[in-house]
N, C-alpha and C. Protein backbone atom coordinates (compact mmCIF):
# COMPACT_ATOMS: atom_id res chain seq x y z
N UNK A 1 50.48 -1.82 4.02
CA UNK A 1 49.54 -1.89 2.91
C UNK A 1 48.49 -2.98 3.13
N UNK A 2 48.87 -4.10 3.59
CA UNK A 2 47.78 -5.16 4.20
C UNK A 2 46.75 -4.54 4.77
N UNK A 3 46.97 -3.58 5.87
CA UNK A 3 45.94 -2.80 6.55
C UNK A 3 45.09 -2.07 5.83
N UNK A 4 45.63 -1.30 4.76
CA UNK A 4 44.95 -0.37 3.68
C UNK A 4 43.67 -1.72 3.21
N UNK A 5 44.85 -2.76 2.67
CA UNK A 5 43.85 -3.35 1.85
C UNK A 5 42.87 -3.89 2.71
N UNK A 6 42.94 -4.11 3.99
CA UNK A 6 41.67 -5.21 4.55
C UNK A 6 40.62 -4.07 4.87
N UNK A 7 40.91 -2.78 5.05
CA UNK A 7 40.20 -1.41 5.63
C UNK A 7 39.13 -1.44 4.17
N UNK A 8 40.07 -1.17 3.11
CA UNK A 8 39.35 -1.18 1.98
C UNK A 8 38.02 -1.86 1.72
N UNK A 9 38.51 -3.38 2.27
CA UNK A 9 37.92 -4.75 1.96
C UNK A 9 36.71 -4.60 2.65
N UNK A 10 37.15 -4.36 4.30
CA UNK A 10 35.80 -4.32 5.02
C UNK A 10 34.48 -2.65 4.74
N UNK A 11 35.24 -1.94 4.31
CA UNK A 11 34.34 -0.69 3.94
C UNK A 11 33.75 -1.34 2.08
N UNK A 12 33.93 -1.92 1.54
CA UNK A 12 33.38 -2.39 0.55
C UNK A 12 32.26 -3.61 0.61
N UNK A 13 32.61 -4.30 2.11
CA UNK A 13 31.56 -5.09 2.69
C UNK A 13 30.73 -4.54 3.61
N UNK A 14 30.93 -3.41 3.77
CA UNK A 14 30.45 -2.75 4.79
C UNK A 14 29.03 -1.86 3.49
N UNK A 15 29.56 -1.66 2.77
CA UNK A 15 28.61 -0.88 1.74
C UNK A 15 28.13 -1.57 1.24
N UNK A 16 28.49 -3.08 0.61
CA UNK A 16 27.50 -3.86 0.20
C UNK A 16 26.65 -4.47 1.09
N UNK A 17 26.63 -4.58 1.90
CA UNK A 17 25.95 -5.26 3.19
C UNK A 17 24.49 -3.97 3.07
N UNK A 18 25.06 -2.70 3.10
CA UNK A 18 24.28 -1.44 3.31
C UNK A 18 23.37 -1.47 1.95
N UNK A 19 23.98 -1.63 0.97
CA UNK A 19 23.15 -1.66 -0.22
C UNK A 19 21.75 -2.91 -0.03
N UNK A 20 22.23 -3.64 0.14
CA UNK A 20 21.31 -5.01 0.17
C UNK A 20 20.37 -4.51 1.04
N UNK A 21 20.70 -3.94 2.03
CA UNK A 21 19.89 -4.05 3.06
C UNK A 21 18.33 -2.48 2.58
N UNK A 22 18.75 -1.61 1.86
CA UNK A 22 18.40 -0.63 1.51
C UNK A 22 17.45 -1.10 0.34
N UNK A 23 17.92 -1.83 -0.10
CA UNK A 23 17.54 -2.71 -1.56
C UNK A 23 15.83 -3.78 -0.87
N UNK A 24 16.48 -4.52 0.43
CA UNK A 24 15.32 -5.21 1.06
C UNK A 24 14.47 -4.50 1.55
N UNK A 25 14.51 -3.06 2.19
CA UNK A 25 13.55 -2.07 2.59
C UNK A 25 12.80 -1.29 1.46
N UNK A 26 13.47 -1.21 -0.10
CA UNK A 26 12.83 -0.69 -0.98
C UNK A 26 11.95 -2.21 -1.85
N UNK A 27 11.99 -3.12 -1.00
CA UNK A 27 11.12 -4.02 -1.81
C UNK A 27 10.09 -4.20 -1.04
N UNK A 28 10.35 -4.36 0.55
CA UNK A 28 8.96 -4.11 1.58
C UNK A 28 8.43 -2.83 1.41
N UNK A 29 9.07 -1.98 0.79
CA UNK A 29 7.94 -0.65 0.90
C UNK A 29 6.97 -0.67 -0.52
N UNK A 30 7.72 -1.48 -1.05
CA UNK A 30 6.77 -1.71 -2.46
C UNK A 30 5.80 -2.11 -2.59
N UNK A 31 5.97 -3.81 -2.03
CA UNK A 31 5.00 -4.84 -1.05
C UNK A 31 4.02 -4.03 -0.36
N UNK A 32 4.55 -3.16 0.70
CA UNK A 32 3.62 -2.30 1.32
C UNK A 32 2.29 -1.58 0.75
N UNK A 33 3.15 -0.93 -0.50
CA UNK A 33 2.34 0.25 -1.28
C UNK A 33 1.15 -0.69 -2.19
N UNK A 34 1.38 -1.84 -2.99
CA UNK A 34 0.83 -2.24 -3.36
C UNK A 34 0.06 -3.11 -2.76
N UNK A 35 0.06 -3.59 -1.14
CA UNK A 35 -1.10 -3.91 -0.19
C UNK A 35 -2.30 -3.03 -0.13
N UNK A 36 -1.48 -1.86 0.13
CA UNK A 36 -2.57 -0.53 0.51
C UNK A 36 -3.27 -0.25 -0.53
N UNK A 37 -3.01 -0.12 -1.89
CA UNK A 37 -3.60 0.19 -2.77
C UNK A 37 -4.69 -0.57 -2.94
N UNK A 38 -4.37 -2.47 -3.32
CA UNK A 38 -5.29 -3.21 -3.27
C UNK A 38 -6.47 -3.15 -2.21
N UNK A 39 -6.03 -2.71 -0.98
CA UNK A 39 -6.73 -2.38 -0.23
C UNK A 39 -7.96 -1.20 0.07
N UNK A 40 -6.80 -0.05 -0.60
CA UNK A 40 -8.28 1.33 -1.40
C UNK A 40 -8.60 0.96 -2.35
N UNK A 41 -8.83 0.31 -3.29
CA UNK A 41 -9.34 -0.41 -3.84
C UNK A 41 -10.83 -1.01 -3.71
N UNK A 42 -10.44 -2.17 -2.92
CA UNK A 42 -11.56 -2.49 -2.34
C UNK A 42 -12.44 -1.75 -1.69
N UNK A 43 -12.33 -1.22 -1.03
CA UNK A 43 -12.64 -0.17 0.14
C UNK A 43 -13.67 1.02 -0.70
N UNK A 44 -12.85 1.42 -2.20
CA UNK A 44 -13.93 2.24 -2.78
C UNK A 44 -14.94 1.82 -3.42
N UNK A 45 -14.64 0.54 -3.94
CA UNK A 45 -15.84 -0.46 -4.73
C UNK A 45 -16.53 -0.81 -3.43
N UNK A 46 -16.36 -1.34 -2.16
CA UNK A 46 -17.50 -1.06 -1.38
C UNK A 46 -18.21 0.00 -0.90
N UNK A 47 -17.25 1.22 -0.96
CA UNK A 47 -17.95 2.65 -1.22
C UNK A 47 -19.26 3.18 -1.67
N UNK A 48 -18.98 2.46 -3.12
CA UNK A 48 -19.80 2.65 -3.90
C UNK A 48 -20.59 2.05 -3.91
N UNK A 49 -20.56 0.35 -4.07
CA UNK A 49 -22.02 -0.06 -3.35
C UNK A 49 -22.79 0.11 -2.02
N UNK A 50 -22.26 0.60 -1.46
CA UNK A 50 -22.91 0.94 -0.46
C UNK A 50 -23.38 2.52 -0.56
N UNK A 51 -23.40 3.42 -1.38
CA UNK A 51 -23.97 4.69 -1.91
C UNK A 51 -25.06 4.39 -2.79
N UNK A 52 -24.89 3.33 -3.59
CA UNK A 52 -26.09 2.54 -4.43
C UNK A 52 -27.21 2.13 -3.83
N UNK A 53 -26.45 1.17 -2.78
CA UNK A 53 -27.93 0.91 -1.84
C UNK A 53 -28.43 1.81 -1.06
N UNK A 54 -27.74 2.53 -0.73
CA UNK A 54 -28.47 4.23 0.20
C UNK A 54 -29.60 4.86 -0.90
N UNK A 55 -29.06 5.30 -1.93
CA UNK A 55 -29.57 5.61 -3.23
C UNK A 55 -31.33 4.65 -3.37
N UNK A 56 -31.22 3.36 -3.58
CA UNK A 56 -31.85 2.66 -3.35
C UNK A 56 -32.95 2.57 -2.63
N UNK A 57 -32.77 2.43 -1.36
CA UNK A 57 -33.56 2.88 -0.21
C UNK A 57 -34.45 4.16 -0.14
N UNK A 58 -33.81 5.14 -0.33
CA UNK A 58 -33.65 6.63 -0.54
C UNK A 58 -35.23 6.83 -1.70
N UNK A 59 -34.83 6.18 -2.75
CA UNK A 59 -35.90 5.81 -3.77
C UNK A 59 -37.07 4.99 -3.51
N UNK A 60 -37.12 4.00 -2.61
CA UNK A 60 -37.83 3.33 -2.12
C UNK A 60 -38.81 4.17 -1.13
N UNK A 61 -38.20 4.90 -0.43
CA UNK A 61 -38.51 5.73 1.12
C UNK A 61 -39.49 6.70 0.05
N UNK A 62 -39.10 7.29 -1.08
CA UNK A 62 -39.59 8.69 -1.69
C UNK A 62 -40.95 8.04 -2.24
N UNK A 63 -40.75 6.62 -3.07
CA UNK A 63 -42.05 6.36 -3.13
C UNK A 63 -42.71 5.91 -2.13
N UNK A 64 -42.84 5.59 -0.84
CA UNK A 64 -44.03 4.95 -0.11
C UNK A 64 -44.44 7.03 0.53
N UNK A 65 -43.12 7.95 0.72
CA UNK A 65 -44.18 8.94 1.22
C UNK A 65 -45.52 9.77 0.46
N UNK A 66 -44.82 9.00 -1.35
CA UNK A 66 -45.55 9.77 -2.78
C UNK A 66 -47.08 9.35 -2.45
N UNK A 67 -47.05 7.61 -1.75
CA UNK A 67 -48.24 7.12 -1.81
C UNK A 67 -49.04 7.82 -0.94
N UNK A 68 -48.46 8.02 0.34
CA UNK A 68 -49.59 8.30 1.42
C UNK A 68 -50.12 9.53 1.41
């Protein structure tokens, strides 16, 4: 029965060990997700200013050909 119990013991450390570790990969993927996001994020707000200033230009370009 000693054997039962230490088999027991180590498959209960063996699963908590597994949990934790499953637990630390679902917190880096979190970390992860919310990098990337912050990251499209940014990425579309420079998007967009940079479609503004095309826009811009674009408007600029239409009036100097209106003039000539």
């Amino acid at each position: 029965q000693a054997l039962a119990a230490a088999r027991a013991a180590g498959l209960v450390e063996a699963r908590e060990g597994a949990r934790a570790s499953v637990s630390s990969e679902q917190a880096e993927l979190r970390r992860r997700i919310q990098a990337q996001s912050q990251e499209n994020e940014r990425l579309q707000q420079a998007l967009q200013e940079a479609e503004e200033k095309l826009e811009a230009l674009m408007s600029i370009e239409r009036t100097i050909r209106e003039r000539e």
